[in-house]
PDB file of N, CA and C in Angstrom:
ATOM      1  N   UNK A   1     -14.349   0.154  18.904  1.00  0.00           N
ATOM      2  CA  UNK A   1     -14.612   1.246  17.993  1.00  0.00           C
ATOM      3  C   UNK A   1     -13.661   2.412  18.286  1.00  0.00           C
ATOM      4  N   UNK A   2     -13.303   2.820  19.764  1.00  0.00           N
ATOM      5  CA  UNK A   2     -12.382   3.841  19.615  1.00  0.00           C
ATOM      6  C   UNK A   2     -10.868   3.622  19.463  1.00  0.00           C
ATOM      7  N   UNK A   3     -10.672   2.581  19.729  1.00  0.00           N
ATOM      8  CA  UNK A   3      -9.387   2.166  18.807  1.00  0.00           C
ATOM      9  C   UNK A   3      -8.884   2.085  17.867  1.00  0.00           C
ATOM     10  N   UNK A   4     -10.143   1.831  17.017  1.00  0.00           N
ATOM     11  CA  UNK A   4     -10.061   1.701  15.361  1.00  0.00           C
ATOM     12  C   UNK A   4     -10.069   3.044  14.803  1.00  0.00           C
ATOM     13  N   UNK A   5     -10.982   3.837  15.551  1.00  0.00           N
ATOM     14  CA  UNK A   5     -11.083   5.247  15.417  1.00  0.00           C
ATOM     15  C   UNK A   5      -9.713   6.242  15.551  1.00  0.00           C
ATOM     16  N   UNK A   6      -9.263   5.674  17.061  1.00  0.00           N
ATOM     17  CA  UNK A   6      -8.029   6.394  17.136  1.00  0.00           C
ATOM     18  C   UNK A   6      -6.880   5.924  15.987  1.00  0.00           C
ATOM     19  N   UNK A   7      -6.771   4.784  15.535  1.00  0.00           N
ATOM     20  CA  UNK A   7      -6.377   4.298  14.740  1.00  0.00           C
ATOM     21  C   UNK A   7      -6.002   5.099  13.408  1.00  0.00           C
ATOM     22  N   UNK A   8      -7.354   5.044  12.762  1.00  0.00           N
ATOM     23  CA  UNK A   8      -7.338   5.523  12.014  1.00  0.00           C
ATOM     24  C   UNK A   8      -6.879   7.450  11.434  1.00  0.00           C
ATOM     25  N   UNK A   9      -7.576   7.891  12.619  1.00  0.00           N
ATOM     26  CA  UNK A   9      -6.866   9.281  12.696  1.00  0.00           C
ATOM     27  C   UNK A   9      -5.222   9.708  12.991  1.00  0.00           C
ATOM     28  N   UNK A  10      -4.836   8.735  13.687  1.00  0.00           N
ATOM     29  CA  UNK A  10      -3.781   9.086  14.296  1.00  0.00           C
ATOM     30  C   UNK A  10      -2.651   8.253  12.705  1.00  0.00           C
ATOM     31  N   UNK A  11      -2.255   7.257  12.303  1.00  0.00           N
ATOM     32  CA  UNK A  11      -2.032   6.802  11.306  1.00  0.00           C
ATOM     33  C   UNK A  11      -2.082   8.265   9.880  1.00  0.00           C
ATOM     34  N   UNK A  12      -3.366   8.608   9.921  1.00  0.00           N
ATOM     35  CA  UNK A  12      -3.692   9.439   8.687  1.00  0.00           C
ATOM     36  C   UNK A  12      -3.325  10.933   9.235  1.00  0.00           C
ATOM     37  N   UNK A  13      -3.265  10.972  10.155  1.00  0.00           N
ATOM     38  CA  UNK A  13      -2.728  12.292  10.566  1.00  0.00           C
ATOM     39  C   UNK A  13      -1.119  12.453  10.458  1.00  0.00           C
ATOM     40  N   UNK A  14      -0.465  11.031  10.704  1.00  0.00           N
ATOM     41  CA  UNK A  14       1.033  11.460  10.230  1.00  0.00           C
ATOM     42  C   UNK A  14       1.146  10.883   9.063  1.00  0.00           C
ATOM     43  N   UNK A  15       0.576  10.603   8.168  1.00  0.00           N
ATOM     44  CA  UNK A  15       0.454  10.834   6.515  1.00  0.00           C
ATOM     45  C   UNK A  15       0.624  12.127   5.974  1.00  0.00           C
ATOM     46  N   UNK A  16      -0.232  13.099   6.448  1.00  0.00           N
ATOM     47  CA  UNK A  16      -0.817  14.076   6.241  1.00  0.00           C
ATOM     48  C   UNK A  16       0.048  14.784   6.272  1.00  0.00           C
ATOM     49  N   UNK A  17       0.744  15.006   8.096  1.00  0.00           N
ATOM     50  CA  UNK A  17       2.068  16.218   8.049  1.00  0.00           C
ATOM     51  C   UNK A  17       2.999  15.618   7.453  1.00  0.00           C
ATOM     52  N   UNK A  18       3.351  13.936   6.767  1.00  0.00           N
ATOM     53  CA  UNK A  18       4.422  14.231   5.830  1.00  0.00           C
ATOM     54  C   UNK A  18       4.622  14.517   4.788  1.00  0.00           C
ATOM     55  N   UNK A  19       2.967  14.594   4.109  1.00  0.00           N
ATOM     56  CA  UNK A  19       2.803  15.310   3.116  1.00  0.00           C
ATOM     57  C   UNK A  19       2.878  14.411   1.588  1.00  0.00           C
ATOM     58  N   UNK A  20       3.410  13.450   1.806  1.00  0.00           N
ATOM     59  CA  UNK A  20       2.424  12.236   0.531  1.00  0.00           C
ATOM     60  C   UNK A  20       2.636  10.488   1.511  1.00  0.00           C
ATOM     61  N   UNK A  21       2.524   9.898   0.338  1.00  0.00           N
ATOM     62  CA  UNK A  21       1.704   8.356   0.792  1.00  0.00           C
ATOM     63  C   UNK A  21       2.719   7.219  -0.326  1.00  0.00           C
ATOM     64  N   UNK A  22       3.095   6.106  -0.016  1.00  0.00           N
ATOM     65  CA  UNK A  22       3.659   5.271  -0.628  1.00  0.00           C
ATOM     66  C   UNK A  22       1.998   4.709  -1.312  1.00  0.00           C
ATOM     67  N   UNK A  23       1.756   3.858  -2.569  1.00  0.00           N
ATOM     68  CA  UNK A  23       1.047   3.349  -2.647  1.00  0.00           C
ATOM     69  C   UNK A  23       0.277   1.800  -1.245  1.00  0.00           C
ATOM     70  N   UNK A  24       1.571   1.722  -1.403  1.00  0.00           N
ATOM     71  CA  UNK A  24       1.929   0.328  -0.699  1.00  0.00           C
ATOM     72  C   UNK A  24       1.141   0.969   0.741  1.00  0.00           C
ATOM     73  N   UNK A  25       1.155   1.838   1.250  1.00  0.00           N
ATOM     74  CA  UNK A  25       0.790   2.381   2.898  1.00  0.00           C
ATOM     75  C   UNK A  25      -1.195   2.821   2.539  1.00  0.00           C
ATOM     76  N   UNK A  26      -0.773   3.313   1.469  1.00  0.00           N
ATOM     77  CA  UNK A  26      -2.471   3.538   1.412  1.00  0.00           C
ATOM     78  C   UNK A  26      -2.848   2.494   1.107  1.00  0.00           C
ATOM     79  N   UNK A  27      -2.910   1.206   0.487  1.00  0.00           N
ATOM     80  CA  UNK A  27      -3.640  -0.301   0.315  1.00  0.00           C
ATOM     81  C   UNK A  27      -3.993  -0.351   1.561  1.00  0.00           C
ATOM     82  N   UNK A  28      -2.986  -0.718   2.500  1.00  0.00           N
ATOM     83  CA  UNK A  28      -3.088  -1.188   3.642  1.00  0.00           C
ATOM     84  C   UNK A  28      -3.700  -0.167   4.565  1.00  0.00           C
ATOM     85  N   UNK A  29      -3.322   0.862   4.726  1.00  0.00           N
ATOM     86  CA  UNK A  29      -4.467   2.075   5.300  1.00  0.00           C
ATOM     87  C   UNK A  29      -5.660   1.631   5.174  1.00  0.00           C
ATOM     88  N   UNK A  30      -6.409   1.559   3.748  1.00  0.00           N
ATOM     89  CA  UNK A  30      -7.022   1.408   3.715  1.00  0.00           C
ATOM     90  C   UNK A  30      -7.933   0.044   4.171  1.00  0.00           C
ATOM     91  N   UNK A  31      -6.925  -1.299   3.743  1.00  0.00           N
ATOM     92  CA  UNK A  31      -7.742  -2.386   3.857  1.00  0.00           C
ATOM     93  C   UNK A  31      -7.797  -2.715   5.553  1.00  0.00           C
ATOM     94  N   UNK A  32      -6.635  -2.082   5.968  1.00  0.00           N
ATOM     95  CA  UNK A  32      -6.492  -2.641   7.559  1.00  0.00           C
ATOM     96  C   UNK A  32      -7.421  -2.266   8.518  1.00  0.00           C
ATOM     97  N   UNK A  33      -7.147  -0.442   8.019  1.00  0.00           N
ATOM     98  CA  UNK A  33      -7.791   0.342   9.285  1.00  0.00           C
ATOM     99  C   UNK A  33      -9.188   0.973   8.893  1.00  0.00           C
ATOM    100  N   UNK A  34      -9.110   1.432   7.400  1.00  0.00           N
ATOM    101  CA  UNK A  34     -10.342   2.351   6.702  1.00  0.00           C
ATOM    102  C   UNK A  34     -11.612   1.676   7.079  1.00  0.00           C
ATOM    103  N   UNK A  35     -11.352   0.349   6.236  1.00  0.00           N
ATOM    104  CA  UNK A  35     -12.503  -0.309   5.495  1.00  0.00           C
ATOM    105  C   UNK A  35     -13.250  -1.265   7.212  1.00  0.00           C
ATOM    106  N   UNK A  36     -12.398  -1.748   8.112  1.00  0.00           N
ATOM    107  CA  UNK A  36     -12.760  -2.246   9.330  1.00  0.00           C
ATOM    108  C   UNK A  36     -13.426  -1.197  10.047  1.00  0.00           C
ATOM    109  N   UNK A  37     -12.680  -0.134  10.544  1.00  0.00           N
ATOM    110  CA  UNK A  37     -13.863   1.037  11.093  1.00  0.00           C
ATOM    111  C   UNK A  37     -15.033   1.198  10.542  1.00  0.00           C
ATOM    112  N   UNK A  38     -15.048   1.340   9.121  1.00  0.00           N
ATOM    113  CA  UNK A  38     -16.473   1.695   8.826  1.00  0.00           C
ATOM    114  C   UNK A  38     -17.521   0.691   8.885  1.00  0.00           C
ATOM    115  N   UNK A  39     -16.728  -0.947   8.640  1.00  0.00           N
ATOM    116  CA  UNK A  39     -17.705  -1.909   9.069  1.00  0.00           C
ATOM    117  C   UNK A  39     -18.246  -1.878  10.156  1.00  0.00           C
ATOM    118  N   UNK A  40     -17.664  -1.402  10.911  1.00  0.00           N
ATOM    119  CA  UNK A  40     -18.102  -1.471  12.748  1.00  0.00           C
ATOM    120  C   UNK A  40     -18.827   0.208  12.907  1.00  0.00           C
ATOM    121  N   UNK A  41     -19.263   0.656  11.591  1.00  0.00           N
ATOM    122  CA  UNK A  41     -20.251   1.744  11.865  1.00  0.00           C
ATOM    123  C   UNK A  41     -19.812   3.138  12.057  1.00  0.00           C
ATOM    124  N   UNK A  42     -18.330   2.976  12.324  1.00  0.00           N
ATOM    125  CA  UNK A  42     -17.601   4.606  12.164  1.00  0.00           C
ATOM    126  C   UNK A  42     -18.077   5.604  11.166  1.00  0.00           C
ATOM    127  N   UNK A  43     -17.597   6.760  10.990  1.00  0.00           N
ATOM    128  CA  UNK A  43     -17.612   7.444  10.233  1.00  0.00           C
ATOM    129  C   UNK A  43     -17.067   8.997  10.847  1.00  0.00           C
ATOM    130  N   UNK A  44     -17.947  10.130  10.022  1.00  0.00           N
ATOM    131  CA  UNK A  44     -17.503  11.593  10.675  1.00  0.00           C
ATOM    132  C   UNK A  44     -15.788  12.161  10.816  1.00  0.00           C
ATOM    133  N   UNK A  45     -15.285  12.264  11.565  1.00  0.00           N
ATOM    134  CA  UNK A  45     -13.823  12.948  11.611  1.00  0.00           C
ATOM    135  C   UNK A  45     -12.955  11.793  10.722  1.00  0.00           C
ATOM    136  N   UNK A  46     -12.886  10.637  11.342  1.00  0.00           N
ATOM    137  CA  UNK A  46     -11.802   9.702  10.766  1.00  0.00           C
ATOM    138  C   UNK A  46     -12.528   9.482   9.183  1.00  0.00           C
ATOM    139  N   UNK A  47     -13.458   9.662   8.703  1.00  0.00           N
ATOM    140  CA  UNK A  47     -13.576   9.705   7.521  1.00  0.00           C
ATOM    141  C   UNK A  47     -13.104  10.697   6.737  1.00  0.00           C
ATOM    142  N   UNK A  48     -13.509  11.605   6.853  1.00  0.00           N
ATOM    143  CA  UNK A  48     -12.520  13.014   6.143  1.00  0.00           C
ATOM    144  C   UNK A  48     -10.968  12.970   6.576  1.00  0.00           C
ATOM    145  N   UNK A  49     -10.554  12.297   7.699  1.00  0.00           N
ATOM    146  CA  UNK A  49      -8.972  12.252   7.911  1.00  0.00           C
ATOM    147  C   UNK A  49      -8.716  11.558   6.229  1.00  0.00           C
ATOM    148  N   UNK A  50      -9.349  10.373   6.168  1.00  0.00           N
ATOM    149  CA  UNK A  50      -8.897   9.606   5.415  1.00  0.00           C
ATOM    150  C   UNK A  50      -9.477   9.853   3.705  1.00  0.00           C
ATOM    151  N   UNK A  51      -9.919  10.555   3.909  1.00  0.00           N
ATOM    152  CA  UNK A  51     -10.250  11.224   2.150  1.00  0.00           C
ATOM    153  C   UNK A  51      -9.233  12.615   1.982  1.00  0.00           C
ATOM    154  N   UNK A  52      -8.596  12.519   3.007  1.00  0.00           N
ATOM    155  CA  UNK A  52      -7.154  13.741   2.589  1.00  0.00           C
ATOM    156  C   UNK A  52      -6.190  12.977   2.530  1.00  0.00           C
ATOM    157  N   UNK A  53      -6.063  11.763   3.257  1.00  0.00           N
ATOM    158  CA  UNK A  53      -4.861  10.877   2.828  1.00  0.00           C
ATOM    159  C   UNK A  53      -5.225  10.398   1.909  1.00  0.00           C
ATOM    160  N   UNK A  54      -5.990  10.086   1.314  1.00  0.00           N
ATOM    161  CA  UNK A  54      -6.318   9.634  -0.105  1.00  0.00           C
ATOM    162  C   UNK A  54      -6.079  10.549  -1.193  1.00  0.00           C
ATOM    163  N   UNK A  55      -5.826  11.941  -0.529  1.00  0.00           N
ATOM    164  CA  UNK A  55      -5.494  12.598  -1.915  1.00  0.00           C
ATOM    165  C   UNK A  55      -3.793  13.010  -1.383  1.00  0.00           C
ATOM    166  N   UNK A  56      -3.178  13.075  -0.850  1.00  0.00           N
ATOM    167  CA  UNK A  56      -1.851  12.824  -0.950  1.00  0.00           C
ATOM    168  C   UNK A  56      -1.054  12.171  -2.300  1.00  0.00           C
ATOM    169  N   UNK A  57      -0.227  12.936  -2.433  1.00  0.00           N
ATOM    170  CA  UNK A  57       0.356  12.238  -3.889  1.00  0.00           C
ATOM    171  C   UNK A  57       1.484  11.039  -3.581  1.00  0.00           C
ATOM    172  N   UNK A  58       1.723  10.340  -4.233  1.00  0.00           N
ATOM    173  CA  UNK A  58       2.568   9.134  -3.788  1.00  0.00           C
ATOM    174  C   UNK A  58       4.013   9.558  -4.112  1.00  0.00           C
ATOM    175  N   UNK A  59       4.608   9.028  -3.173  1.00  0.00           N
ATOM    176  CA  UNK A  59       5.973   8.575  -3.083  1.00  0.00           C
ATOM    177  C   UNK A  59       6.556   7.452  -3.637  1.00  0.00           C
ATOM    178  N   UNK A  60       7.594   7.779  -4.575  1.00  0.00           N
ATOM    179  CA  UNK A  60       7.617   6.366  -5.092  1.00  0.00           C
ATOM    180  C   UNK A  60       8.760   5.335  -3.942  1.00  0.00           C
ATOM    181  N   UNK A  61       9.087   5.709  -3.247  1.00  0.00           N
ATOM    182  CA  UNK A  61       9.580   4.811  -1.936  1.00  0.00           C
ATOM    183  C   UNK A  61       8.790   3.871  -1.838  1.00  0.00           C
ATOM    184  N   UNK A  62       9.357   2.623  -1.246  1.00  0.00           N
ATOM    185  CA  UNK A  62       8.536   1.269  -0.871  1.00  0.00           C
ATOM    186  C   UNK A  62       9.661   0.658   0.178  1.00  0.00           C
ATOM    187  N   UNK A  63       8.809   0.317   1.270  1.00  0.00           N
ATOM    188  CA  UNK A  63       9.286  -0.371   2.049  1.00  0.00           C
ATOM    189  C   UNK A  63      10.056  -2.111   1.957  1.00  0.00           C
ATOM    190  N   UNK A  64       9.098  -2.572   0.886  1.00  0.00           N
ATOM    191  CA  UNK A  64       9.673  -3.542   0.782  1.00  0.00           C
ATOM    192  C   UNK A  64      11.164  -3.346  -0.015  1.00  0.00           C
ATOM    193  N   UNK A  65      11.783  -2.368  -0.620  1.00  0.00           N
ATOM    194  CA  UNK A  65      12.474  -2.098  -1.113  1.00  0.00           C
ATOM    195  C   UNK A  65      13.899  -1.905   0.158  1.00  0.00           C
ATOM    196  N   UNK A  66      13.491  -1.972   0.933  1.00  0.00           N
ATOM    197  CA  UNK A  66      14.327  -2.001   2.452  1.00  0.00           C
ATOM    198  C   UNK A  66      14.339  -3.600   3.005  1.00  0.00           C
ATOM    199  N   UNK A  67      13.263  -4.002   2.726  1.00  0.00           N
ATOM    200  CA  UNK A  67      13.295  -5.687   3.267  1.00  0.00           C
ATOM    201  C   UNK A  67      14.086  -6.512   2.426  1.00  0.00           C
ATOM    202  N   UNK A  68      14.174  -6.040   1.070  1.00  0.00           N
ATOM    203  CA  UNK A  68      14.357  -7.122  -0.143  1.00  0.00           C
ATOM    204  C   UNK A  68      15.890  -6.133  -0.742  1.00  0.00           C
ATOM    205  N   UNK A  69      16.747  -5.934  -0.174  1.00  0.00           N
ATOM    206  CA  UNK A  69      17.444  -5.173  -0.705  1.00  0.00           C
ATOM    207  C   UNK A  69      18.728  -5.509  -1.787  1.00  0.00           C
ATOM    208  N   UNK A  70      18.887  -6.979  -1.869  1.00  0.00           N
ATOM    209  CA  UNK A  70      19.862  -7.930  -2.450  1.00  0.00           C
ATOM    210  C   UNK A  70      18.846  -9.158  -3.564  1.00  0.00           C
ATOM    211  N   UNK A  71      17.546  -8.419  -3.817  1.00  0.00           N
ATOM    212  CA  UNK A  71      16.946  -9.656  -4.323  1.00  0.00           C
ATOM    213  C   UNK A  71      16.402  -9.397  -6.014  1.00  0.00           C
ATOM    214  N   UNK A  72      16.014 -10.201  -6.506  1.00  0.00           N
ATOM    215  CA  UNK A  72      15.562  -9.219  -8.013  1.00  0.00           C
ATOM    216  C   UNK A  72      14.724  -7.968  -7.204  1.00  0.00           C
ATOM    217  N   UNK A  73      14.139  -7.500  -8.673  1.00  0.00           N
ATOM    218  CA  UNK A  73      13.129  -6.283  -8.270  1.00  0.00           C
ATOM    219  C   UNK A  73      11.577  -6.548  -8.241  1.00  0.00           C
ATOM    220  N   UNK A  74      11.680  -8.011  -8.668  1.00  0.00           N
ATOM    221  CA  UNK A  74      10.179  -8.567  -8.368  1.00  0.00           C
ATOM    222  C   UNK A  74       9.924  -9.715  -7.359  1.00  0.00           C
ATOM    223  N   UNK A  75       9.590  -9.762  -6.767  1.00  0.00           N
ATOM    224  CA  UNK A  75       9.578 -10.559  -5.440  1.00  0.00           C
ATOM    225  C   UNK A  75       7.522 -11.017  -4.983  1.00  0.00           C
ATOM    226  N   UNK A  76       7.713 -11.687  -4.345  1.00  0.00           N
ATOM    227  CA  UNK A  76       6.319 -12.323  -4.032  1.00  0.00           C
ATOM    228  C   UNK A  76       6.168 -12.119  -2.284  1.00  0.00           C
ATOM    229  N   UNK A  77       5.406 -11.815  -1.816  1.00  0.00           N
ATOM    230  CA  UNK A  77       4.772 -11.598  -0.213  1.00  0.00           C
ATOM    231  C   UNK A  77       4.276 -12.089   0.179  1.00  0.00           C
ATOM    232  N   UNK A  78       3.941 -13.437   0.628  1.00  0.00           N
ATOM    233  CA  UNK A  78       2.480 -13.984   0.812  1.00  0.00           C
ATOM    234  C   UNK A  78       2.000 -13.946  -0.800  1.00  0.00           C
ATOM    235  N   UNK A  79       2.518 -15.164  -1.733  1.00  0.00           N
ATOM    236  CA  UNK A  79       1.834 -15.048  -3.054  1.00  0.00           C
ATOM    237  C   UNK A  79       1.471 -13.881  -3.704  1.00  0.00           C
ATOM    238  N   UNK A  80       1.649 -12.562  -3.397  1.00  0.00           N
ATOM    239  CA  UNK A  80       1.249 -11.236  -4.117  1.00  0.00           C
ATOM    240  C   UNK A  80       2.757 -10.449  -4.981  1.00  0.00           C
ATOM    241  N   UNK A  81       2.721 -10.517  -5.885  1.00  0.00           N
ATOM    242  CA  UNK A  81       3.884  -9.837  -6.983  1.00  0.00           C
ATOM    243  C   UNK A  81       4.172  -8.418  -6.463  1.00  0.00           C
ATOM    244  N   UNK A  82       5.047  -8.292  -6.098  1.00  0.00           N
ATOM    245  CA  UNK A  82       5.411  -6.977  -5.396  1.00  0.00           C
ATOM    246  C   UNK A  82       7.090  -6.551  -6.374  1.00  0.00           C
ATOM    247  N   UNK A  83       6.360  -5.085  -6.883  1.00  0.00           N
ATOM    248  CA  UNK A  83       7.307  -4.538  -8.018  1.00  0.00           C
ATOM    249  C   UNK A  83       8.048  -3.382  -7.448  1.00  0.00           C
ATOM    250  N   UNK A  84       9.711  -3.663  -6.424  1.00  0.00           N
ATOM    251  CA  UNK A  84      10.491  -2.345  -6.319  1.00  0.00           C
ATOM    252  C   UNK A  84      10.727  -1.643  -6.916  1.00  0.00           C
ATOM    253  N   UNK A  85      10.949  -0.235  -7.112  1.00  0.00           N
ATOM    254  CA  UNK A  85      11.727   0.705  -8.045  1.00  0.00           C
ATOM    255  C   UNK A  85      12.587   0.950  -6.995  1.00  0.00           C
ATOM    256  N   UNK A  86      14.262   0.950  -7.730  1.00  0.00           N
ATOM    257  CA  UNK A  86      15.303   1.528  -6.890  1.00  0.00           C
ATOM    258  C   UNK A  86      14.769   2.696  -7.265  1.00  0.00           C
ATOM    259  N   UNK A  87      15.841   3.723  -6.150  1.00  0.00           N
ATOM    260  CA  UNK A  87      16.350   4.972  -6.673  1.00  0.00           C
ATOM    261  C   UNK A  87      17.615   4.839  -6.301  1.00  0.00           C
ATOM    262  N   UNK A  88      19.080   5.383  -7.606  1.00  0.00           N
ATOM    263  CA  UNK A  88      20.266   5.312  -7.345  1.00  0.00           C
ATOM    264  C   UNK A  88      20.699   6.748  -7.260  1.00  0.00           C
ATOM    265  N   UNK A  89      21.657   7.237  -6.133  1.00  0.00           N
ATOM    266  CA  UNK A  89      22.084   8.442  -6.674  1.00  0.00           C
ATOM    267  C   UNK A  89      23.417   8.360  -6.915  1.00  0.00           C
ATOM    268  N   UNK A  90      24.278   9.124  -7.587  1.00  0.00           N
ATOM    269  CA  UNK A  90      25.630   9.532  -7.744  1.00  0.00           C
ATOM    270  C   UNK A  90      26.429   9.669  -6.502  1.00  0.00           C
TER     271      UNK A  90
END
């Protein structure tokens, strides 16, 4: 439990000072670290950590957009459709 705990705060705390969230980081925030702590009965601080990272506005950055950098823009993960947006600059 305090792992998951520290986990979770520490994760959502450098969300927080960077000031938004890829979609792609909050899924997994959520499904990895959120939703397991609270099964195991957490709650209190790391819950409100994580209802401010939930309101963070998204970034349209994606990591897989770094893994897949030569490939179409739709690609599969483990069977899941995963949609890059470049960004090009001048």
């Amino acid at each position: 439990m305090g792992l998951a705990y520290y986990r979770v705060t520490h994760l959502g705390s450098t969300y927080i000072e960077r000031g938004w969230i890829t979609r792609e980081e909050l899924m997994e925030y959520q499904k990895y670290y959120v939703e397991p702590y609270k099964a195991l009965g957490g709650n209190g601080i790391a819950e409100r950590v994580y209802e401010e990272v939930a309101r963070l506005p998204f970034h349209l950055h994606s990591k897989y957009e770094v893994m897949f950098p030569d490939r179409e823009d739709e690609r599969y993960i483990q069977d899941v459709p995963v949609t890059v947006q470049r960004h090009y600059s001048d």
